[in-house]
C-alpha atoms as a PDB file:
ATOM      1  CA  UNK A   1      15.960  21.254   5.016  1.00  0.00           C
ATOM      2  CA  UNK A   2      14.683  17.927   6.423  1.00  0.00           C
ATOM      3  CA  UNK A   3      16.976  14.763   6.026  1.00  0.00           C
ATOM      4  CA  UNK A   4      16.070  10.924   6.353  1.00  0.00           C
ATOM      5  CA  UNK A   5      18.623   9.003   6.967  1.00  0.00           C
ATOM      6  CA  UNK A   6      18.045   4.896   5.885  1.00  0.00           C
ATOM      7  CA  UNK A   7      21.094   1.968   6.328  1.00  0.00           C
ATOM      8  CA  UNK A   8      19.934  -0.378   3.168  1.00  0.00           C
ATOM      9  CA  UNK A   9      21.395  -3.133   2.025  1.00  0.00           C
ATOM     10  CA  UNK A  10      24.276  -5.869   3.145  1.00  0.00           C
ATOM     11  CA  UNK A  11      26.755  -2.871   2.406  1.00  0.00           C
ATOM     12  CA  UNK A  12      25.209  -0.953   5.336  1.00  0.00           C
ATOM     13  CA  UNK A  13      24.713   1.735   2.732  1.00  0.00           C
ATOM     14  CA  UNK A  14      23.458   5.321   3.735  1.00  0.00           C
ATOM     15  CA  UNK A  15      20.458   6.678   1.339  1.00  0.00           C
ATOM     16  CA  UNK A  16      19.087  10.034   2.271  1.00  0.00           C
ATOM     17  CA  UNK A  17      15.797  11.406   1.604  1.00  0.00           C
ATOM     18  CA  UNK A  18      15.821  15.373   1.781  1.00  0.00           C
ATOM     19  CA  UNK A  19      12.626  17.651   1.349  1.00  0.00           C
ATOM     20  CA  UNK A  20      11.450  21.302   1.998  1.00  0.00           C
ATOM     21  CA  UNK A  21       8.345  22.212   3.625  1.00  0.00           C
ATOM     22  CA  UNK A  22       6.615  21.710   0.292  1.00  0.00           C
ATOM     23  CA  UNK A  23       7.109  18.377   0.166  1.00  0.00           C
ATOM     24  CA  UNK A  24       9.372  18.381  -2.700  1.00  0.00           C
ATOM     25  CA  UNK A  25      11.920  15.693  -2.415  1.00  0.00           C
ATOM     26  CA  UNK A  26      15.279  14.248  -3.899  1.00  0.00           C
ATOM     27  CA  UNK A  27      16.370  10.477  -2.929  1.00  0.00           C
ATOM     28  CA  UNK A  28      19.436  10.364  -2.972  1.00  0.00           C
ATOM     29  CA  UNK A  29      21.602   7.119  -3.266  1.00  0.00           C
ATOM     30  CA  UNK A  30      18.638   4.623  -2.911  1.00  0.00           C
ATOM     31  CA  UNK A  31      20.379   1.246  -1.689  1.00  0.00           C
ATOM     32  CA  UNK A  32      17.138  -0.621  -0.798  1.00  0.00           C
ATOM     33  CA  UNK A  33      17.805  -3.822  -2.325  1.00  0.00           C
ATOM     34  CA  UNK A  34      14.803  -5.992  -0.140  1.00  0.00           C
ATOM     35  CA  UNK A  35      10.861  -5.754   0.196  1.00  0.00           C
ATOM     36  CA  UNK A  36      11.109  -4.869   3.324  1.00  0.00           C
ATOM     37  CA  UNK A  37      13.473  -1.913   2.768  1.00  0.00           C
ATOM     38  CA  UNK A  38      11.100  -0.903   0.140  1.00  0.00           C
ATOM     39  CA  UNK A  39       8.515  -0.300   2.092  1.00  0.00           C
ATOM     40  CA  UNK A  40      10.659   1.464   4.823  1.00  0.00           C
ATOM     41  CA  UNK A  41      11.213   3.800   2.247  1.00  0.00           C
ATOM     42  CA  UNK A  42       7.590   4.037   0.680  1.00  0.00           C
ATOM     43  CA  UNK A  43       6.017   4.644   3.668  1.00  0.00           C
ATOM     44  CA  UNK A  44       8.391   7.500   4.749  1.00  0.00           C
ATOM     45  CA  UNK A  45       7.788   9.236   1.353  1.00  0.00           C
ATOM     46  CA  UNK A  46       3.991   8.497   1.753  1.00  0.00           C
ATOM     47  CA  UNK A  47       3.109   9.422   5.286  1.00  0.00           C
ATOM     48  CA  UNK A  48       4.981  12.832   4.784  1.00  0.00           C
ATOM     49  CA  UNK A  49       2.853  13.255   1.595  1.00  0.00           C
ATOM     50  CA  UNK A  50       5.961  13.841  -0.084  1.00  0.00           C
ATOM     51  CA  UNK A  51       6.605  14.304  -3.956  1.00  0.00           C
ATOM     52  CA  UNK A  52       9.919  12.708  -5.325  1.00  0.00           C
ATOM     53  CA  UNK A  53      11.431  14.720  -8.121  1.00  0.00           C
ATOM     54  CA  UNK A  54      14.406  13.022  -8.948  1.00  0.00           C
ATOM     55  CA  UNK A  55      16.902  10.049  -7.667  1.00  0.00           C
ATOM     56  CA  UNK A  56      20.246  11.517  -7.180  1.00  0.00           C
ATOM     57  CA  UNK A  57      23.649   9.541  -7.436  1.00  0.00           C
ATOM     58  CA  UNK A  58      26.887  10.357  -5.907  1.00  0.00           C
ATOM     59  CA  UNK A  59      28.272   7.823  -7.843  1.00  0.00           C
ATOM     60  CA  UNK A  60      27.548   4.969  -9.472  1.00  0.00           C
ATOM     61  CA  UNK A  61      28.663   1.920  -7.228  1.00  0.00           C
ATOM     62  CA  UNK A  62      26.443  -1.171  -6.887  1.00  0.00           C
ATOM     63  CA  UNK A  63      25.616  -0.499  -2.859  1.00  0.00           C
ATOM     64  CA  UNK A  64      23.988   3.028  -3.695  1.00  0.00           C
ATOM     65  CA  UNK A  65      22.330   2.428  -6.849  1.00  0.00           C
ATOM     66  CA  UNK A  66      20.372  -0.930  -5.704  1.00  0.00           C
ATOM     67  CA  UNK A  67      16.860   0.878  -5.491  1.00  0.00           C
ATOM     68  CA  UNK A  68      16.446   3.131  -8.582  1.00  0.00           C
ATOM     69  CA  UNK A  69      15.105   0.754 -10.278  1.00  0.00           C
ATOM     70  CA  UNK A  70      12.269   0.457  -7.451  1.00  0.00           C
ATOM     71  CA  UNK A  71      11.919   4.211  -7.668  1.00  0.00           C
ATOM     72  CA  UNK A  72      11.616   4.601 -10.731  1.00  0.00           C
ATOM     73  CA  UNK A  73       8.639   2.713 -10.850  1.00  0.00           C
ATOM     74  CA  UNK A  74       7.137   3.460  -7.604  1.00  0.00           C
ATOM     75  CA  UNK A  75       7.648   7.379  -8.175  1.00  0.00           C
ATOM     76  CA  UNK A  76       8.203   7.378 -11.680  1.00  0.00           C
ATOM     77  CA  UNK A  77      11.207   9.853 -10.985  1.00  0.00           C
ATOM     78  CA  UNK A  78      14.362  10.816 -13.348  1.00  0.00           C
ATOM     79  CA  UNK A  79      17.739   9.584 -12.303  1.00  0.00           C
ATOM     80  CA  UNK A  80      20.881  11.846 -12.413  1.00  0.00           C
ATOM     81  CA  UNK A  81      24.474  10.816 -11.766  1.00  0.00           C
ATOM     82  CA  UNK A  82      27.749  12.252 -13.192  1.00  0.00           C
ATOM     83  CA  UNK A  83      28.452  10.824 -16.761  1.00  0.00           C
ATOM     84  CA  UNK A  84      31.721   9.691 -15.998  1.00  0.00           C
ATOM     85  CA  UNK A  85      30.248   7.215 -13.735  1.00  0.00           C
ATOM     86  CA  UNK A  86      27.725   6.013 -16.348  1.00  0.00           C
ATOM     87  CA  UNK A  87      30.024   3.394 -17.298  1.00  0.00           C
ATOM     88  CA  UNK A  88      29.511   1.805 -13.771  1.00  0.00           C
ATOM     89  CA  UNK A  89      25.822   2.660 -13.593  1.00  0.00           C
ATOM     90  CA  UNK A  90      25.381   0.282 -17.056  1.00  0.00           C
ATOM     91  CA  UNK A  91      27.201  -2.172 -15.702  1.00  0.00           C
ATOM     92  CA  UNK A  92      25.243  -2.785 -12.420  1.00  0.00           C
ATOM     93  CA  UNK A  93      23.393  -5.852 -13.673  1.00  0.00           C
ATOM     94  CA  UNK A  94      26.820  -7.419 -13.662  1.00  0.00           C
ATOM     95  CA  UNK A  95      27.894  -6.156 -10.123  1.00  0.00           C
ATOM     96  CA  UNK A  96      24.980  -6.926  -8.335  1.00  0.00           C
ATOM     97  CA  UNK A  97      25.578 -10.943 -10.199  1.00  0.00           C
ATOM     98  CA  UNK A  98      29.099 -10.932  -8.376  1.00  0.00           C
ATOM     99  CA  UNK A  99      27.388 -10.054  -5.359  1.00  0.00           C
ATOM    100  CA  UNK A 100      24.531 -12.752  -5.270  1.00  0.00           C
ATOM    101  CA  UNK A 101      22.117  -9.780  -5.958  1.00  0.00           C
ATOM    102  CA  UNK A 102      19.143  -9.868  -8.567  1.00  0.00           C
ATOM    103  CA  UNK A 103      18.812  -6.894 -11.014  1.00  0.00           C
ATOM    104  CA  UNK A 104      16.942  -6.911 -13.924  1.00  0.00           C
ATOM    105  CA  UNK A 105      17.751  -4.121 -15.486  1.00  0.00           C
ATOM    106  CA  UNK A 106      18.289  -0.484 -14.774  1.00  0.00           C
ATOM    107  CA  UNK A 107      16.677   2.972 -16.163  1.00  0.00           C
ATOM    108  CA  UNK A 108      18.887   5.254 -18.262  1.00  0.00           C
ATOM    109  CA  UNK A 109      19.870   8.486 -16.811  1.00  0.00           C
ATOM    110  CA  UNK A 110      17.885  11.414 -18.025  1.00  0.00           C
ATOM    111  CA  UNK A 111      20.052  14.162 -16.547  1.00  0.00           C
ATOM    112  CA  UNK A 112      24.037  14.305 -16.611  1.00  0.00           C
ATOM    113  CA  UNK A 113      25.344  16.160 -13.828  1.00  0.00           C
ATOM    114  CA  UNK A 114      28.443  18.348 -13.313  1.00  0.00           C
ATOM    115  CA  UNK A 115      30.538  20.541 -11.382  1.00  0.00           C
ATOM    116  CA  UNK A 116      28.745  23.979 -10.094  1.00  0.00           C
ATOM    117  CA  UNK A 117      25.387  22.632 -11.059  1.00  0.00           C
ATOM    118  CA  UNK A 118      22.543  23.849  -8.483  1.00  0.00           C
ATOM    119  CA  UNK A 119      19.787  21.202  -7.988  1.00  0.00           C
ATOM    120  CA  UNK A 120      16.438  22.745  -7.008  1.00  0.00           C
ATOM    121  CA  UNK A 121      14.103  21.109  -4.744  1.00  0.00           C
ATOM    122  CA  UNK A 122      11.753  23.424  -3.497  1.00  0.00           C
ATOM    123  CA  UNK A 123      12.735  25.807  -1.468  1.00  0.00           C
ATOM    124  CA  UNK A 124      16.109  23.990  -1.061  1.00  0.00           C
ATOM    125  CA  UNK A 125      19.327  23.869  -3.555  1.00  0.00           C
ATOM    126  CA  UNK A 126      22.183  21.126  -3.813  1.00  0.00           C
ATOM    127  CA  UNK A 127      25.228  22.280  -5.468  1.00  0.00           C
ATOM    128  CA  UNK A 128      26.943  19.698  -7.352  1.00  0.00           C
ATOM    129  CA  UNK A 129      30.616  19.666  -6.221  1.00  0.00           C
ATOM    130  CA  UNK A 130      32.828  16.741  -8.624  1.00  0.00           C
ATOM    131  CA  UNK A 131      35.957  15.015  -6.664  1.00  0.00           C
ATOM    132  CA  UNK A 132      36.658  12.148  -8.611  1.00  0.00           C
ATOM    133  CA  UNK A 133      39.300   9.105  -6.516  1.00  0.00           C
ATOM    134  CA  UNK A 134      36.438   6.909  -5.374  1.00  0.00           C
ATOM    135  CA  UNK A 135      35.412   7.170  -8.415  1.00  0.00           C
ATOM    136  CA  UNK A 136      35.678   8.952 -11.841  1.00  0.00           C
ATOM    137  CA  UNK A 137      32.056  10.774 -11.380  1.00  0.00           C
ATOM    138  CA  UNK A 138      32.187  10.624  -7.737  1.00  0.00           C
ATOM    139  CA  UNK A 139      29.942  13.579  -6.475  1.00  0.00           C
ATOM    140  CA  UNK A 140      28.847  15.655  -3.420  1.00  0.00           C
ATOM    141  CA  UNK A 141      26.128  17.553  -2.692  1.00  0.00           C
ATOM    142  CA  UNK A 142      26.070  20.817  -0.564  1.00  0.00           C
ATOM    143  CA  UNK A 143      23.415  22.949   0.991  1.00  0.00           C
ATOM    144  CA  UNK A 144      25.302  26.295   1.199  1.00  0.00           C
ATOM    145  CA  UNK A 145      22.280  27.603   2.847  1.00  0.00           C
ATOM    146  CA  UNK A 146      21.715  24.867   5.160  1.00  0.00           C
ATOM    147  CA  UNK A 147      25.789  23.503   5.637  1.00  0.00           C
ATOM    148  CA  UNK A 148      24.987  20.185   4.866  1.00  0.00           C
ATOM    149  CA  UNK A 149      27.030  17.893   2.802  1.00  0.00           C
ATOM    150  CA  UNK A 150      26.117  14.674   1.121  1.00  0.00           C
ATOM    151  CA  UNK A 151      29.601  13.375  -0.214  1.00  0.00           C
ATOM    152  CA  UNK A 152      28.789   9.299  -0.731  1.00  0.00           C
ATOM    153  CA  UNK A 153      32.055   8.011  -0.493  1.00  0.00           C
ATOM    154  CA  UNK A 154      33.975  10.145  -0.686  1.00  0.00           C
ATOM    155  CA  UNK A 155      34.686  11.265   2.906  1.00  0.00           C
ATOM    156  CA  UNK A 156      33.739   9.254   6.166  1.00  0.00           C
ATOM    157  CA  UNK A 157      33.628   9.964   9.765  1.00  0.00           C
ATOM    158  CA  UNK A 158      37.697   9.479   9.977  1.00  0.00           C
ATOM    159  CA  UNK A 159      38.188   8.011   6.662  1.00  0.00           C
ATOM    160  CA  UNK A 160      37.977   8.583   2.706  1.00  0.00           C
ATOM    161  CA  UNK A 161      36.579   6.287   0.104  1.00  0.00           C
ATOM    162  CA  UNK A 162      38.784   3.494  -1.157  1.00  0.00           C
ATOM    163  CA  UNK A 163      40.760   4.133  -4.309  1.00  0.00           C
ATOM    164  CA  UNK A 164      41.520   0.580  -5.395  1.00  0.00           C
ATOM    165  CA  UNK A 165      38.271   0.154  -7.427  1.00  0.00           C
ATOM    166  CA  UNK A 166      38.101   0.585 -10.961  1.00  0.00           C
ATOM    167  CA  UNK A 167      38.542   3.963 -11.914  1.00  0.00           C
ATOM    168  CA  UNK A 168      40.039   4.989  -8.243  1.00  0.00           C
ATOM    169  CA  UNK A 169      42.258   7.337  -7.975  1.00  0.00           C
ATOM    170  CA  UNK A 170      43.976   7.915  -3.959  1.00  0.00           C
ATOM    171  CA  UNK A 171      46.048  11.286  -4.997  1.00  0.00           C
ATOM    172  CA  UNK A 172      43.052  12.867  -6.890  1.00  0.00           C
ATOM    173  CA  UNK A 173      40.768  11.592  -4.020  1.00  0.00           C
ATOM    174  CA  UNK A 174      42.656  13.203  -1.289  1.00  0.00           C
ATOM    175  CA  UNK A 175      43.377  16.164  -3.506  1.00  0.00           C
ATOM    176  CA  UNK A 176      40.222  16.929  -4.349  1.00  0.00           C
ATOM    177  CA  UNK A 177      38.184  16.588  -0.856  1.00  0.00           C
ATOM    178  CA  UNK A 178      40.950  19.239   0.628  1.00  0.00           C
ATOM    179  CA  UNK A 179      40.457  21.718  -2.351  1.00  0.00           C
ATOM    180  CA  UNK A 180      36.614  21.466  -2.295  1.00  0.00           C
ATOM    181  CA  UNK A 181      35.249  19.534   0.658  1.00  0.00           C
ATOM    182  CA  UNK A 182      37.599  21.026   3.951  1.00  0.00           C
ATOM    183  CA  UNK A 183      37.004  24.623   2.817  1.00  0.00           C
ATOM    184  CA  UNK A 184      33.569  24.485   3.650  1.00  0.00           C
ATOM    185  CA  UNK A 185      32.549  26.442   6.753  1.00  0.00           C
ATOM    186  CA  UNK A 186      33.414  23.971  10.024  1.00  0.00           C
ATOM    187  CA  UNK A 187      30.228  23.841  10.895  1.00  0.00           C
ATOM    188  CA  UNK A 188      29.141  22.007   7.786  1.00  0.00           C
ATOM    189  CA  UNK A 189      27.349  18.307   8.831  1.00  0.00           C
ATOM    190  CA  UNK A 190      28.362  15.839   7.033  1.00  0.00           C
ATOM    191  CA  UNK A 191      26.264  12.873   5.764  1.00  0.00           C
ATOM    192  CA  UNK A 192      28.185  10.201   4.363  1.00  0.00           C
ATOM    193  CA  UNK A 193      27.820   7.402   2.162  1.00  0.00           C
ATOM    194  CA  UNK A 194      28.426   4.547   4.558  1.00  0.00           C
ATOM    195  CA  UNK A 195      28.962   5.498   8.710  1.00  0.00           C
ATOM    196  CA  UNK A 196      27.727   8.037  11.552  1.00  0.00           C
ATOM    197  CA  UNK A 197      27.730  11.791  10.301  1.00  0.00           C
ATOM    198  CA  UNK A 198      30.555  13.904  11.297  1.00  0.00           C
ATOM    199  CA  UNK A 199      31.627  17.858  10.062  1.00  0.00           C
ATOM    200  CA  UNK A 200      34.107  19.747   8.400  1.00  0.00           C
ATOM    201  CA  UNK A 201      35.765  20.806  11.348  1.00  0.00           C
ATOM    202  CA  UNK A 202      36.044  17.554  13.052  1.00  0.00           C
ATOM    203  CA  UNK A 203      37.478  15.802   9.716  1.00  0.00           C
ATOM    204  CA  UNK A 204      40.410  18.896   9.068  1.00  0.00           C
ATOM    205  CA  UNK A 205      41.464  18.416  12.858  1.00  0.00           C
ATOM    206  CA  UNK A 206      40.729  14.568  13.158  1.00  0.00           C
ATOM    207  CA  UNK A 207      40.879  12.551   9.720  1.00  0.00           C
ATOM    208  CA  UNK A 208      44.506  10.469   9.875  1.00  0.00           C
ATOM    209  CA  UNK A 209      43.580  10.326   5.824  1.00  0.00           C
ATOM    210  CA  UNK A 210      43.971  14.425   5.591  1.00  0.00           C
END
């Protein structure tokens, strides 16, 4: 598995682009809210003659979802997020107003995603693990094969996602990232949504949130 890493946005938001050898690619949270992270973005997908098949939410917060509608065009890609976060996915117009960003509108979901659900991309596979707290549909993504872990907000290097948003949950968030995220091998790199990468192992022996 190959991963991009981009920092988009005013949020300092993470988006990942992740392909196989075959070129086949997911983009996952695209925050590129600016020309000029655009193009970042376009050229990286173009100059590794890569082939988008889908834009892939963790959840559905204003910071990760600032690009889809510039994918969507350029790449002319599906979007899939968890449907309990649909409610702040519609609602994005509004957000980014709050936050003296400019969307127009955004693309309906074609795909609803949920808990156990494998997500092919080539060679590779994403399995779809659900831990609501951050968020009702909050979602992460895990390479068995490769131990890799996209989790958005959900956990940080030394932190977990904030629970005081709409929707937030703290004892569902903390329950649900040590039933399904820590028992992941060690080894497992994490990717988060905001922050340097980290692992498993170094967030069950080092997280003051766990």
């Amino acid at each position: 598995m190959k991963i991009k890493s981009f920092v988009f946005n005013s949020f300092q938001e993470n988006t990942f682009v992740v392909h196989d050898a075959s070129g086949e690619a997911f983009i996952i949270d695209p925050g590129c809210s600016t020309p000029d992270e655009e193009k970042k973005l376009r050229e990286y997908v173009v100059e590794n003659h890569l082939h988008p098949l889908a834009v892939v939410l963790t959840h559905g917060h204003i910071d990760h979802i600032l690009g889809v509608p510039f994918c969507v065009n350029e790449w002319h890609v599906p979007v899939w997020i968890h449907p309990a976060d649909g409610f702040l996915y519609r609602q994005a117009v509004a957000y980014a107003q709050i936050f003296g960003l400019t969307i127009s509108s955004m693309p309906d979901p074609e795909r609803m995603l949920d808990e156990g659900e494998v997500l092919r991309c080539g060679e590779e596979c994403l399995e779809v693990l659900h831990v609501p707290g951050h968020s009702p549909g909050g979602i992460a993504l895990y390479s068995r094969a490769g131990q890799v872990l996209f989790p958005g907000d959900i956990l940080f290097s030394g932190s977990i996602g904030r629970s005081d948003l709409p929707g937030g949950d703290h004892q569902l968030l903390v329950d649900g990232i040590r039933r399904k995220l820590l028992v992941l091998p060690e080894s497992t790199v994490v990717w988060p949504g905001h922050g340097p990468s980290t692992t498993i192992g170094e967030e069950k022996t080092g997280n003051p949130y766990l």
